[in-house]
PDB file of N, CA and C in Angstrom:
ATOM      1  N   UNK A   1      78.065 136.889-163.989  1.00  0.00           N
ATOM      2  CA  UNK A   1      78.619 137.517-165.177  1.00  0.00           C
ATOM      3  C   UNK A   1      77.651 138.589-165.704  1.00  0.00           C
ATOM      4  N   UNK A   2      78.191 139.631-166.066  1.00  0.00           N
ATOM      5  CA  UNK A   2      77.392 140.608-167.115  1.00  0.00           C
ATOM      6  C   UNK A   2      76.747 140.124-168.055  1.00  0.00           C
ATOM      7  N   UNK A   3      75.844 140.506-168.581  1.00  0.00           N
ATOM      8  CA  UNK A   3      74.966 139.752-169.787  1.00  0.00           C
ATOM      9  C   UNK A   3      74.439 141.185-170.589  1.00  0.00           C
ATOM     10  N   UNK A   4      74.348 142.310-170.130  1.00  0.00           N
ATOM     11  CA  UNK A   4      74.018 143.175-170.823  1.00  0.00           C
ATOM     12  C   UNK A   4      73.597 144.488-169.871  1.00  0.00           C
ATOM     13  N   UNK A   5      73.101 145.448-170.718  1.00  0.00           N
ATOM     14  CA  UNK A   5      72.606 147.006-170.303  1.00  0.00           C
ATOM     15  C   UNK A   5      70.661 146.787-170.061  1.00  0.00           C
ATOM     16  N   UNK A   6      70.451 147.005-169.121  1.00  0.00           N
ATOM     17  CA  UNK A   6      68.936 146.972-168.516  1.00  0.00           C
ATOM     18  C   UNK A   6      68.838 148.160-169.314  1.00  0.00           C
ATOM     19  N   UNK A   7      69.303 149.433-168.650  1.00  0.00           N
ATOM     20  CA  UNK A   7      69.011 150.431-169.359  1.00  0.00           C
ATOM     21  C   UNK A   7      69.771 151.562-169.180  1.00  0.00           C
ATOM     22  N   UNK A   8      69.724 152.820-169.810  1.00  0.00           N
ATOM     23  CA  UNK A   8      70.405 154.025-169.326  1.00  0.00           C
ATOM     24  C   UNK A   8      69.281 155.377-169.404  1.00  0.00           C
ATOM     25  N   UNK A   9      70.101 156.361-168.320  1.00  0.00           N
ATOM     26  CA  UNK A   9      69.442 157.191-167.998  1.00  0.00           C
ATOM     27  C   UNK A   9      69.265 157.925-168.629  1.00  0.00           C
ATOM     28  N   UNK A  10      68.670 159.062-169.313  1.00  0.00           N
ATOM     29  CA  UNK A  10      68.580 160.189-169.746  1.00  0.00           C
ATOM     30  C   UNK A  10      68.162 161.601-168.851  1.00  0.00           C
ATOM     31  N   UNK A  11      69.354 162.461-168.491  1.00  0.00           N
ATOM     32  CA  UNK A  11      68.439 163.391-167.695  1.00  0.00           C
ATOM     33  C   UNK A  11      67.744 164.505-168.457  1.00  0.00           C
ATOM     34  N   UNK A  12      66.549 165.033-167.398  1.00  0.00           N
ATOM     35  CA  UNK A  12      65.363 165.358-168.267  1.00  0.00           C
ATOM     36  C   UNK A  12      64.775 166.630-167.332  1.00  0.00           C
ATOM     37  N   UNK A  13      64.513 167.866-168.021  1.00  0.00           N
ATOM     38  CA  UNK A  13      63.968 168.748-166.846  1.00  0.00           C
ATOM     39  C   UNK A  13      62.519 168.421-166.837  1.00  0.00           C
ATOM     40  N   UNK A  14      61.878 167.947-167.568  1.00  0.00           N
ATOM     41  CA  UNK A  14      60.447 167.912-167.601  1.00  0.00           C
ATOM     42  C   UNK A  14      59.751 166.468-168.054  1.00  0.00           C
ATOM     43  N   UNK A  15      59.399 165.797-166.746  1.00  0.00           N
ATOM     44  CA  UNK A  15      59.407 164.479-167.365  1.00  0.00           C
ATOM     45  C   UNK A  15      57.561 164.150-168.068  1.00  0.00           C
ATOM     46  N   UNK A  16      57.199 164.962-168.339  1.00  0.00           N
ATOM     47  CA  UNK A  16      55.851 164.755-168.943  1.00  0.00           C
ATOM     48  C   UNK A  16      55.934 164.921-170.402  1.00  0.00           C
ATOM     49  N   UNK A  17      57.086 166.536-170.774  1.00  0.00           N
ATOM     50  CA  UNK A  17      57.272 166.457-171.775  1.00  0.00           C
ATOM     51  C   UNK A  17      58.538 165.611-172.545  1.00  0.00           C
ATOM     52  N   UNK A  18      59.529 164.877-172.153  1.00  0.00           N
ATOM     53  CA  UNK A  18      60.037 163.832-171.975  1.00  0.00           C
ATOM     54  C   UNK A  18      59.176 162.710-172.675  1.00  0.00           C
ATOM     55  N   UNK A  19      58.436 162.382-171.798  1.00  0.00           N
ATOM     56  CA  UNK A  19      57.568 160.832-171.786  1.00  0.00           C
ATOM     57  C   UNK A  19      57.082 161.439-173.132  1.00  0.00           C
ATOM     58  N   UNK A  20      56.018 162.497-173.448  1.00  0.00           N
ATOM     59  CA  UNK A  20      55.552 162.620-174.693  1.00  0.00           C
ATOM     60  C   UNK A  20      56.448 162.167-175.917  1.00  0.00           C
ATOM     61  N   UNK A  21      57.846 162.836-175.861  1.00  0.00           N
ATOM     62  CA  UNK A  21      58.784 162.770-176.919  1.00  0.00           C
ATOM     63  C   UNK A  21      58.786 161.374-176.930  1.00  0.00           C
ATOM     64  N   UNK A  22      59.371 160.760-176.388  1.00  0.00           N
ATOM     65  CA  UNK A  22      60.365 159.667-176.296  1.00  0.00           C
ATOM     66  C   UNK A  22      59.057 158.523-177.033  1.00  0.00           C
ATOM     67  N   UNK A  23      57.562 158.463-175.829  1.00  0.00           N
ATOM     68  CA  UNK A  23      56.432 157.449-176.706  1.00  0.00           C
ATOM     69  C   UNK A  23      56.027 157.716-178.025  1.00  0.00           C
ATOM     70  N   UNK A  24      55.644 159.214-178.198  1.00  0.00           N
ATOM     71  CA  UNK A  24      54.754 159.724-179.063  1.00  0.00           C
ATOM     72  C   UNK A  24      55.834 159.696-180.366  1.00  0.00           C
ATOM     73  N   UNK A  25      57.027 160.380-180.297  1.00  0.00           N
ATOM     74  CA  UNK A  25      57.684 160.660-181.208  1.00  0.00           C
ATOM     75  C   UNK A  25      58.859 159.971-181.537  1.00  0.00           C
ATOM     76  N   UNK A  26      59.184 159.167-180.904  1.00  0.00           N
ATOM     77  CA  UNK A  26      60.363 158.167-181.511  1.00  0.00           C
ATOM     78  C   UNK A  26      59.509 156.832-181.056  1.00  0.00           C
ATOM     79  N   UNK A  27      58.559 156.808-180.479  1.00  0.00           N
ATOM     80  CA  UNK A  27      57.275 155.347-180.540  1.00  0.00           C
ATOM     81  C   UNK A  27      58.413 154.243-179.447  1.00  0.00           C
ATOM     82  N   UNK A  28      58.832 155.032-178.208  1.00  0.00           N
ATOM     83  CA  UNK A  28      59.486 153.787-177.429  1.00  0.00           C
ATOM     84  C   UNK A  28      57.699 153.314-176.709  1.00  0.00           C
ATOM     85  N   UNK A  29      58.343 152.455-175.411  1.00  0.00           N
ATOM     86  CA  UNK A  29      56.705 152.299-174.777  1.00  0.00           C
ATOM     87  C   UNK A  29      57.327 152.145-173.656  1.00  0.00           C
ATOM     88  N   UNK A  30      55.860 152.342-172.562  1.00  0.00           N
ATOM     89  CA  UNK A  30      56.258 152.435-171.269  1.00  0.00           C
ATOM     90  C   UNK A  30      56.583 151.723-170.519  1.00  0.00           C
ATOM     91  N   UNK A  31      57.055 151.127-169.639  1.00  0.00           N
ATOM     92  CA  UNK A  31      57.452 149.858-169.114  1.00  0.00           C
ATOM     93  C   UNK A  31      57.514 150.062-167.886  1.00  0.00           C
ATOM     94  N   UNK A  32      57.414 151.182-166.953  1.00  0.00           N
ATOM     95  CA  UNK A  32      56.921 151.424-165.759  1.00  0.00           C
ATOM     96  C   UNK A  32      57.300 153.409-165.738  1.00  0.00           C
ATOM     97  N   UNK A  33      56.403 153.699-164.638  1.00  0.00           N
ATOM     98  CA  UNK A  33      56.168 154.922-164.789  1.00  0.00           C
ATOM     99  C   UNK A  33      55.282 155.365-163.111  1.00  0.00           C
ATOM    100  N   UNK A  34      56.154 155.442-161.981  1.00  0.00           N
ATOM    101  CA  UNK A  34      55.816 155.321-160.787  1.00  0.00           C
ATOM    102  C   UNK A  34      56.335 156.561-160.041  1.00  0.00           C
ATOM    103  N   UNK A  35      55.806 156.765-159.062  1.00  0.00           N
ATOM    104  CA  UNK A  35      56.470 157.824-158.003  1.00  0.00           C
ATOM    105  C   UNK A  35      58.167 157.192-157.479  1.00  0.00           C
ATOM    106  N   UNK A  36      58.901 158.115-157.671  1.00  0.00           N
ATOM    107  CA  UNK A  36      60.179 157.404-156.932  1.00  0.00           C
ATOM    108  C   UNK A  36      60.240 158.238-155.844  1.00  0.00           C
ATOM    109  N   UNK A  37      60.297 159.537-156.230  1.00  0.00           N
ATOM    110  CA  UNK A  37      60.348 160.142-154.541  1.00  0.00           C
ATOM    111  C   UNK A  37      59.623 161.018-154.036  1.00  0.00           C
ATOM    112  N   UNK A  38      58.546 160.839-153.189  1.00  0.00           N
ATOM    113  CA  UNK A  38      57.600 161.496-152.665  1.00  0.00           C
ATOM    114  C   UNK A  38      57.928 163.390-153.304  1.00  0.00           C
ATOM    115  N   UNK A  39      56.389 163.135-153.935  1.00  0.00           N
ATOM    116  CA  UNK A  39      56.258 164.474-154.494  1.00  0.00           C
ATOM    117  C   UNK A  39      57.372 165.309-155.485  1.00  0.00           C
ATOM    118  N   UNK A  40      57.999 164.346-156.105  1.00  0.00           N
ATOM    119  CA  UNK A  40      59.303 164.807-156.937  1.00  0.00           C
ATOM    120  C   UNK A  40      59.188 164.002-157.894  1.00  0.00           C
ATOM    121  N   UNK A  41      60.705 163.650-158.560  1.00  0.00           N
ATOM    122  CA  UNK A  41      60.293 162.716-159.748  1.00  0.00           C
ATOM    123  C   UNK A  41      59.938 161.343-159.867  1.00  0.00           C
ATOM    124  N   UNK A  42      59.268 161.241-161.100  1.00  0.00           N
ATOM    125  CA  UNK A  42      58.692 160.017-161.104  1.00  0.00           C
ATOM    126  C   UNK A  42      60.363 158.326-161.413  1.00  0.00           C
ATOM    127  N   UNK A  43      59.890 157.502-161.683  1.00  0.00           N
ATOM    128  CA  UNK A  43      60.709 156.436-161.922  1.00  0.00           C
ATOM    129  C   UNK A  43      60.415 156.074-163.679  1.00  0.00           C
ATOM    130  N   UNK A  44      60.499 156.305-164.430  1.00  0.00           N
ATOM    131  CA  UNK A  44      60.101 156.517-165.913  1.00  0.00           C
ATOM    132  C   UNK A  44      60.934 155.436-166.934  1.00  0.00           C
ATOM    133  N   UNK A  45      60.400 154.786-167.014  1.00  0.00           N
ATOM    134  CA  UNK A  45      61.561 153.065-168.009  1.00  0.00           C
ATOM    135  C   UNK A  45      60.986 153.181-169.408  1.00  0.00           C
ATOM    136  N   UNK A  46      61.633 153.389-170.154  1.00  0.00           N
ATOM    137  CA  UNK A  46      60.996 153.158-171.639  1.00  0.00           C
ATOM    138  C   UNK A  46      61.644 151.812-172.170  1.00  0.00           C
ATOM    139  N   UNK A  47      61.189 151.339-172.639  1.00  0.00           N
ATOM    140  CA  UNK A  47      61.476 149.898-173.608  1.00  0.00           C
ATOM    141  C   UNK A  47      61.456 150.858-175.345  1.00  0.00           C
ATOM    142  N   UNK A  48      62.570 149.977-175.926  1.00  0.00           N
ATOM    143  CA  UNK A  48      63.036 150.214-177.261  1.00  0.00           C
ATOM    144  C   UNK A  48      61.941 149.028-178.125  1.00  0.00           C
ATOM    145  N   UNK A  49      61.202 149.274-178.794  1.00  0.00           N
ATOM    146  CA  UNK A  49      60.424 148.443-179.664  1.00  0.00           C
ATOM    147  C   UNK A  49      61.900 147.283-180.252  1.00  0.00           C
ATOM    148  N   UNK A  50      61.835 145.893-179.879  1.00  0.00           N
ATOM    149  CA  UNK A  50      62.657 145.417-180.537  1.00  0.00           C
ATOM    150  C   UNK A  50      63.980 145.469-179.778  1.00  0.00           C
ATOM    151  N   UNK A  51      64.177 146.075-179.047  1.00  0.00           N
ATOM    152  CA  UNK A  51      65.875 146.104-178.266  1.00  0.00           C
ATOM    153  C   UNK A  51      65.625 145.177-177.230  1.00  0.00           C
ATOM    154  N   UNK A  52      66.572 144.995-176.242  1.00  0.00           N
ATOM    155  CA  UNK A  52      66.744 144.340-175.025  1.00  0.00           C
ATOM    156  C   UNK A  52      67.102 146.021-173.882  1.00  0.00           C
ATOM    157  N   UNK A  53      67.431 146.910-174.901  1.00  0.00           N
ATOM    158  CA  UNK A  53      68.071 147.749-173.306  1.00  0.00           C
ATOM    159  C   UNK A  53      66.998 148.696-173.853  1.00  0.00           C
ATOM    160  N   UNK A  54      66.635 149.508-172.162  1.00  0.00           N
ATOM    161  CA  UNK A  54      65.418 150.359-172.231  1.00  0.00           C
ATOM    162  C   UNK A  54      66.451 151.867-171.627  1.00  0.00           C
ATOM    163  N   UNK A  55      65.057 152.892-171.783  1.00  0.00           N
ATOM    164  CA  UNK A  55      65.866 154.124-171.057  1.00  0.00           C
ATOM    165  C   UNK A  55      65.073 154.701-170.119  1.00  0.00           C
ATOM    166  N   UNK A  56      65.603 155.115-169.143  1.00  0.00           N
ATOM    167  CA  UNK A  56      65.146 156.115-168.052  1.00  0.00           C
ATOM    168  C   UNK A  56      65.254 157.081-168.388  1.00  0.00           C
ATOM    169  N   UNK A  57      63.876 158.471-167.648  1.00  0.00           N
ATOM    170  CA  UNK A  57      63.929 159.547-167.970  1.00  0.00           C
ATOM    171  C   UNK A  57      63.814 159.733-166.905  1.00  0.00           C
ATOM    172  N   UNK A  58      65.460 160.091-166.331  1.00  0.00           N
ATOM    173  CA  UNK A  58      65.280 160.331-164.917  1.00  0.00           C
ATOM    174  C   UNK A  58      66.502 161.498-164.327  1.00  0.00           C
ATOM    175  N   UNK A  59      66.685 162.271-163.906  1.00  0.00           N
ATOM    176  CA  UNK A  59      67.713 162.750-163.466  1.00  0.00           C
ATOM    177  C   UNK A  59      67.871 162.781-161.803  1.00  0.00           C
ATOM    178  N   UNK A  60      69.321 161.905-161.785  1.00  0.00           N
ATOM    179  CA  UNK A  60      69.940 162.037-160.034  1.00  0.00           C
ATOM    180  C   UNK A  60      70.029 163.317-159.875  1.00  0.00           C
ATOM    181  N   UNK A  61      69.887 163.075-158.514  1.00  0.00           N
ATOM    182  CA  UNK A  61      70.105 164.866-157.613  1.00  0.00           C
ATOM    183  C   UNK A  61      71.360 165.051-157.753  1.00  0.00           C
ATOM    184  N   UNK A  62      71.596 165.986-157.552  1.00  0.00           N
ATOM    185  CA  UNK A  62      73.228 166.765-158.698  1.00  0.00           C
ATOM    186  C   UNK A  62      73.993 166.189-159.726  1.00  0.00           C
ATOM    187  N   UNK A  63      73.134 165.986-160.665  1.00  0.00           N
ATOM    188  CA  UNK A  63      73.330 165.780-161.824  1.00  0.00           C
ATOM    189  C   UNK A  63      72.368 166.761-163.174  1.00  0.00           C
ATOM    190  N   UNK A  64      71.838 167.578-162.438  1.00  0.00           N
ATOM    191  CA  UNK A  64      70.891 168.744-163.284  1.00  0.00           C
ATOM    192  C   UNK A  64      71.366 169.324-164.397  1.00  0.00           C
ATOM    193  N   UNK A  65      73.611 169.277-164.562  1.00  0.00           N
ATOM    194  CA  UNK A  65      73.783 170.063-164.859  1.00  0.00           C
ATOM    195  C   UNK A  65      74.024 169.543-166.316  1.00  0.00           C
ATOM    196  N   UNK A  66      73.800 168.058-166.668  1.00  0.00           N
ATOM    197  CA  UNK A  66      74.016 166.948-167.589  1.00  0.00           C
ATOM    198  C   UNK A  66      72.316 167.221-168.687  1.00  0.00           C
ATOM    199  N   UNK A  67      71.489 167.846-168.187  1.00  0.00           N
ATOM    200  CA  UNK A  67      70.334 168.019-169.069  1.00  0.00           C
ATOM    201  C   UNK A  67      70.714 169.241-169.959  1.00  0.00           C
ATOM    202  N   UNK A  68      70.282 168.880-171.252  1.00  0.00           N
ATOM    203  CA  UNK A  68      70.361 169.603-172.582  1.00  0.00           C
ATOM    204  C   UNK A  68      72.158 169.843-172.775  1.00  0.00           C
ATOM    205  N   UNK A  69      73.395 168.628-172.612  1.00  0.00           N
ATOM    206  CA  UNK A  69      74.410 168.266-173.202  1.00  0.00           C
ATOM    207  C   UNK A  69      74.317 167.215-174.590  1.00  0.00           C
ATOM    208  N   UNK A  70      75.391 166.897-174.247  1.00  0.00           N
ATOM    209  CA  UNK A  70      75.807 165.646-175.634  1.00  0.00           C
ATOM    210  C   UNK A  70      75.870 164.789-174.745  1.00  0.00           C
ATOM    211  N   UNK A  71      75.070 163.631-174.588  1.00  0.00           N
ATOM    212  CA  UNK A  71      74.610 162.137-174.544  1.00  0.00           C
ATOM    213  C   UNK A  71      75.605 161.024-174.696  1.00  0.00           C
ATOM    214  N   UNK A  72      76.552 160.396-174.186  1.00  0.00           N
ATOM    215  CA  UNK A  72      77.174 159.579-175.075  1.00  0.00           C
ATOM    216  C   UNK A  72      76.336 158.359-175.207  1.00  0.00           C
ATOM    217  N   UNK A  73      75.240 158.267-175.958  1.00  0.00           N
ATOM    218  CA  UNK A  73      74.596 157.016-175.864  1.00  0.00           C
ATOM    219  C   UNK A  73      74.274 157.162-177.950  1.00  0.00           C
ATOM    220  N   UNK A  74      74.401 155.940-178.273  1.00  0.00           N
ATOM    221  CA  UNK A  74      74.058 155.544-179.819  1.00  0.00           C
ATOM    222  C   UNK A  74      73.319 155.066-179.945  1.00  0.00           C
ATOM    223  N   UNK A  75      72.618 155.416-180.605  1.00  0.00           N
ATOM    224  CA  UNK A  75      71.007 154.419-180.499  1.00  0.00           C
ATOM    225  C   UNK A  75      71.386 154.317-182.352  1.00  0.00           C
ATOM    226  N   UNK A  76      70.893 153.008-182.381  1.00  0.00           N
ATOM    227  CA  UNK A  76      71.002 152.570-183.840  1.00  0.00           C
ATOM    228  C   UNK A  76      70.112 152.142-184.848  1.00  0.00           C
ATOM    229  N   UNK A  77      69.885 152.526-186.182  1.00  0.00           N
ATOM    230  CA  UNK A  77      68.904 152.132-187.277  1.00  0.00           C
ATOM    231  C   UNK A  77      68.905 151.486-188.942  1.00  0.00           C
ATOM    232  N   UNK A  78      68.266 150.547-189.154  1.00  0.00           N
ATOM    233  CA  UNK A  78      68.425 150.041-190.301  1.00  0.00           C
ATOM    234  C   UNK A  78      69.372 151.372-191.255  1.00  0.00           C
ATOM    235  N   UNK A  79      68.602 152.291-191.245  1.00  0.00           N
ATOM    236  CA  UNK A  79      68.808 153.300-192.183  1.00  0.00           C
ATOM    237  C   UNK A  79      68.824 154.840-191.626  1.00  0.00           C
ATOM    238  N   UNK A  80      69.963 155.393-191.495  1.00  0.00           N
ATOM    239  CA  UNK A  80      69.949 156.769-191.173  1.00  0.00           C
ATOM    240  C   UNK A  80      69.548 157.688-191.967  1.00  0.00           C
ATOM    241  N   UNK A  81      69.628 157.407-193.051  1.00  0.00           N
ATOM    242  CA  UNK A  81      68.956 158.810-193.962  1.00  0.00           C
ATOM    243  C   UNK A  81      67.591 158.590-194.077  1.00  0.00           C
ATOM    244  N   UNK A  82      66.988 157.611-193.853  1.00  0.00           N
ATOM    245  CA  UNK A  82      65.350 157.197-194.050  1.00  0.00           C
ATOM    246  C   UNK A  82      64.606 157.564-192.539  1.00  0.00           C
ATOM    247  N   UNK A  83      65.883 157.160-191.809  1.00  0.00           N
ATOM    248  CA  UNK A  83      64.946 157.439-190.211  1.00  0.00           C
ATOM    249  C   UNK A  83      65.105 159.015-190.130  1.00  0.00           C
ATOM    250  N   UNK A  84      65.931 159.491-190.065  1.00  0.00           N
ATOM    251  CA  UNK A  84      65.876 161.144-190.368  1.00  0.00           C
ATOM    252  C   UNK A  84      65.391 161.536-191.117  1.00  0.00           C
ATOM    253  N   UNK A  85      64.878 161.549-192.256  1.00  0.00           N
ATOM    254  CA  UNK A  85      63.618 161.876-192.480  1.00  0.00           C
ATOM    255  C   UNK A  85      62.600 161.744-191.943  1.00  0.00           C
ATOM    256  N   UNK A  86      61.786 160.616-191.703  1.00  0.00           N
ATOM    257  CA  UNK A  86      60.808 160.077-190.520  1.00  0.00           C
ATOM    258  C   UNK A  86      60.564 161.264-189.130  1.00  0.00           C
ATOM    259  N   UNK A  87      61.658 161.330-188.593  1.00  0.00           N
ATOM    260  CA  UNK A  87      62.041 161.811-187.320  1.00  0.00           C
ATOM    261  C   UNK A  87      61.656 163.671-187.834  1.00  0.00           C
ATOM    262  N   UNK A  88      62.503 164.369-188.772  1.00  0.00           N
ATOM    263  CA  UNK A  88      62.377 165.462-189.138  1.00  0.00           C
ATOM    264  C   UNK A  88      60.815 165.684-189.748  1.00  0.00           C
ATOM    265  N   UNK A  89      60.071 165.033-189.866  1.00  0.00           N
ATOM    266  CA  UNK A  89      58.741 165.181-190.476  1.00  0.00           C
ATOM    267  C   UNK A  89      58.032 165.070-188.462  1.00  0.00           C
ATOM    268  N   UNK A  90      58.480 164.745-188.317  1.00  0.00           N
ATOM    269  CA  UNK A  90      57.737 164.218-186.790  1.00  0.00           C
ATOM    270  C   UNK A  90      57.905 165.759-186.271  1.00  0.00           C
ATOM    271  N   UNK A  91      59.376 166.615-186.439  1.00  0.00           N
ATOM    272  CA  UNK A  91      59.478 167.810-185.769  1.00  0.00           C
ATOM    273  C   UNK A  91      61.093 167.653-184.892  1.00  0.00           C
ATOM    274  N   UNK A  92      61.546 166.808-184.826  1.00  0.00           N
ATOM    275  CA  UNK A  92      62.617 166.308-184.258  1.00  0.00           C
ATOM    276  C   UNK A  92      63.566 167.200-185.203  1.00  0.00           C
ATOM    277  N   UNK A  93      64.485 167.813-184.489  1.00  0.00           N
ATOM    278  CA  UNK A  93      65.555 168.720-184.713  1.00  0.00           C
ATOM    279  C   UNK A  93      66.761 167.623-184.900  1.00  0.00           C
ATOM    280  N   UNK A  94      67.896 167.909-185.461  1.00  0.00           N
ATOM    281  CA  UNK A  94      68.897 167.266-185.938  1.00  0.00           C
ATOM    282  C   UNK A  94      70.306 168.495-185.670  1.00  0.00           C
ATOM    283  N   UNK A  95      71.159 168.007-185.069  1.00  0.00           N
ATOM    284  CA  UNK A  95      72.469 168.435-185.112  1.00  0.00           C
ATOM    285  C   UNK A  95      73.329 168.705-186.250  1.00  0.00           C
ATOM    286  N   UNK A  96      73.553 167.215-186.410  1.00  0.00           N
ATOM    287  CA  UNK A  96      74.008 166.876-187.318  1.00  0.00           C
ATOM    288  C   UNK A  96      73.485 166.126-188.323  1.00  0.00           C
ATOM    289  N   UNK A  97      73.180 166.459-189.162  1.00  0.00           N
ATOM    290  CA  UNK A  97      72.428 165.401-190.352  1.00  0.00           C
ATOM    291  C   UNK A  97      73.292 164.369-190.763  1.00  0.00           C
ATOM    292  N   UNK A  98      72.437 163.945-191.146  1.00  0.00           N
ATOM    293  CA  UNK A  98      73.103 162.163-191.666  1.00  0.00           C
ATOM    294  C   UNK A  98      74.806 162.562-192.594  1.00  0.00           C
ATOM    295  N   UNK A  99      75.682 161.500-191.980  1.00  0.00           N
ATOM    296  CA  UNK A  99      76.580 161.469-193.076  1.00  0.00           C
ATOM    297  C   UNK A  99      77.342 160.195-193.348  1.00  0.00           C
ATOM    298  N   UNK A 100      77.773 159.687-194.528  1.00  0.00           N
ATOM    299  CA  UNK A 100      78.218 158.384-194.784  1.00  0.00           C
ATOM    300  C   UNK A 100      79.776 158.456-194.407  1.00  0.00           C
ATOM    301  N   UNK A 101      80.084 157.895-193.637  1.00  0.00           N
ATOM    302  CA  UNK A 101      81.671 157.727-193.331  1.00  0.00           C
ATOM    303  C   UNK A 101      81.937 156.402-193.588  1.00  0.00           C
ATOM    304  N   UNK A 102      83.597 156.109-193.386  1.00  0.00           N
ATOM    305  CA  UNK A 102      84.255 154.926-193.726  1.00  0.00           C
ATOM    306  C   UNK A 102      83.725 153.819-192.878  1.00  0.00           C
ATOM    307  N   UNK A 103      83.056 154.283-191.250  1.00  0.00           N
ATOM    308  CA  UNK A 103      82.788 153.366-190.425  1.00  0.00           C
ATOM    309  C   UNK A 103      81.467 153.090-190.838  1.00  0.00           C
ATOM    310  N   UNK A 104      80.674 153.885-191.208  1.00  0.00           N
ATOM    311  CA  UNK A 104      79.011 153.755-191.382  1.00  0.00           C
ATOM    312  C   UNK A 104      78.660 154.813-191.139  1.00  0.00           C
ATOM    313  N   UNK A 105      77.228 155.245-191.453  1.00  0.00           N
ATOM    314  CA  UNK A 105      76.729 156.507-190.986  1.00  0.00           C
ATOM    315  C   UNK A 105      76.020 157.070-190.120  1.00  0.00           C
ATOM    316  N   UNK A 106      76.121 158.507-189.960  1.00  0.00           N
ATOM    317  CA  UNK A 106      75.672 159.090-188.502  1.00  0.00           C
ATOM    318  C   UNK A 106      74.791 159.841-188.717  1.00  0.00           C
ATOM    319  N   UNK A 107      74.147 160.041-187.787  1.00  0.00           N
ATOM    320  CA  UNK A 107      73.546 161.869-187.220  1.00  0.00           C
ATOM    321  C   UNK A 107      73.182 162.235-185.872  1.00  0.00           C
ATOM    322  N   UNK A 108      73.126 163.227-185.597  1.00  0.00           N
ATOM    323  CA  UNK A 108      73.125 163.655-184.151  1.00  0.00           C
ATOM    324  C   UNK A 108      71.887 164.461-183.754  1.00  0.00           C
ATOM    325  N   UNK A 109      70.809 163.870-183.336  1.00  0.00           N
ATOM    326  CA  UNK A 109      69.044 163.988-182.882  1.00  0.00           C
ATOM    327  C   UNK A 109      69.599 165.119-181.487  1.00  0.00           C
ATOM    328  N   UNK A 110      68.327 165.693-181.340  1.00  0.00           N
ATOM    329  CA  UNK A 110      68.392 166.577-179.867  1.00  0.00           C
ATOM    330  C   UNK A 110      66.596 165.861-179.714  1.00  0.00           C
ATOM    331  N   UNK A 111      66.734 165.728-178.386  1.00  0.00           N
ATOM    332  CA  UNK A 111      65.424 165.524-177.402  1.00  0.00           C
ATOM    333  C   UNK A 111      64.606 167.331-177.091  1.00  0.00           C
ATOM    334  N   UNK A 112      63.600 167.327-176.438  1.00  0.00           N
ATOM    335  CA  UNK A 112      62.766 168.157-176.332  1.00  0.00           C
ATOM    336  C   UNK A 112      63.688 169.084-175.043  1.00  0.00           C
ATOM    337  N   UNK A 113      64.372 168.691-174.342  1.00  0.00           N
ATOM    338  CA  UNK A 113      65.319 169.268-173.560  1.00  0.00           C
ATOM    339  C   UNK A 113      66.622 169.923-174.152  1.00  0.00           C
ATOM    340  N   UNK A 114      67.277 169.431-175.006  1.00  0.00           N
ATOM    341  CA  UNK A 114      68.393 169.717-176.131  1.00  0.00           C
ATOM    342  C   UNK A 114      69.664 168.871-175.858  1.00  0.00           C
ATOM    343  N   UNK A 115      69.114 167.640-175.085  1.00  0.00           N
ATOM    344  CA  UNK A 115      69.903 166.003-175.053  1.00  0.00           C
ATOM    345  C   UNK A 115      70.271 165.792-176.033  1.00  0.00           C
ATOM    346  N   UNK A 116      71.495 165.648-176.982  1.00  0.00           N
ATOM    347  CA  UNK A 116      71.641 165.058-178.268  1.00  0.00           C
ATOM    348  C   UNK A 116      72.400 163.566-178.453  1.00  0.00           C
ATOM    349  N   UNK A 117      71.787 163.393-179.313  1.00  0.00           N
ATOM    350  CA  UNK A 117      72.284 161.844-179.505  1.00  0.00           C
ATOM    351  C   UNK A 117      73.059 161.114-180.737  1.00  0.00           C
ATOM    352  N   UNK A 118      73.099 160.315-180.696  1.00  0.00           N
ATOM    353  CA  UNK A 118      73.517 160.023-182.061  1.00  0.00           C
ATOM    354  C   UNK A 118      72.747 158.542-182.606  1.00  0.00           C
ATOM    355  N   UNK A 119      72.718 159.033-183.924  1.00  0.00           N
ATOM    356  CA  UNK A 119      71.640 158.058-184.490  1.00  0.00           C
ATOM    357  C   UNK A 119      72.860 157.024-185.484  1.00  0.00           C
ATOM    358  N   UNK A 120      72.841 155.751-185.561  1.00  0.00           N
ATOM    359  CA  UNK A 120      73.718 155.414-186.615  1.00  0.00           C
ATOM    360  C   UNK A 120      73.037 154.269-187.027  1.00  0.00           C
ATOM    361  N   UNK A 121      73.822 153.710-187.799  1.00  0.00           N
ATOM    362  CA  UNK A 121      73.434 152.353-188.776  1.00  0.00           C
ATOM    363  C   UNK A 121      74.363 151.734-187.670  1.00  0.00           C
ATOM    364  N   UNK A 122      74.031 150.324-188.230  1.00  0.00           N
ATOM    365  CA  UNK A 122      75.108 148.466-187.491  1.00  0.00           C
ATOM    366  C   UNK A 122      76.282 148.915-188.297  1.00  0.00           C
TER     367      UNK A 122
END
C-alpha cells in the first residue's frame, strides 16, 4: 500500500545555486547530495525541517523545459503573512502575496531559477 510522498522533484538549472536557496534560505537540510551521473548532475534530497516528504533538486533529461514555470507543489505554513515576511526580508521574491480566501490563505514564492510555488496555511 501507499503510505506517502518520499519526495518531489524540483527542476533546477544550477544546482549549487539551488542547494544555497533551498538550505540557506528557506533552512531545508541535506539529506544526501552525490554524483548521479558521471560528470553531470548531482542526486540532491532536501528534508523539510519537521515534514515526512523531502525535495529533489534535480532535473530529468528532457525535462529542461519545466525550470523557471509554475510548480504544482504546496508547501504549507502555520502562518502566511508572517512567513512572507520572514522569506521577503531573506530576499525571496513573491508572485503573489499573501491573500485570505474562503479556503485559507495563499501566496506564490519563486526559487532562484523563477520555480514558483505556493505557500499556504492547513
Amino acid at each position: 500500500m501507499i503510505r506517502g510522498i518520499k519526495f518531489i522533484s524540483v527542476p533546477v538549472k544550477d544546482q549549487d545555486a539551488s542547494l544555497k536557496f533551498y538550505t540557506e534560505t528557506l533552512g531545508f537540510k541535506v539529506k544526501t547530495d552525490q554524483e548521479f551521473v558521471p560528470g553531470g548532475q548531482r542526486w540532491i534530497e532536501l528534508a523539510i525541517p519537521g515534514a515526512d516528504t523531502g525535495l529533489a533538486l534535480f532535473t530529468p533529461e528532457g525535462h529542461e523545459d519545466r525550470i523557471g514555470t509554475f510548480q504544482p507543489i504546496s508547501m504549507w505554513c502555520d502562518d502566511v503573512f508572517a512567513t512572507t515576511d520572514q522569506l521577503k526580508r531573506k530576499g525571496v521574491s513573491f508572485f503573489k502575496d499573501p491573500k485570505k480566501e474562503d479556503w485559507g490563505t495563499a501566496a506564490i514564492f519563486e526559487d532562484v531559477d523563477g520555480n514558483k510555488f505556493v505557500l499556504s496555511s492547513r
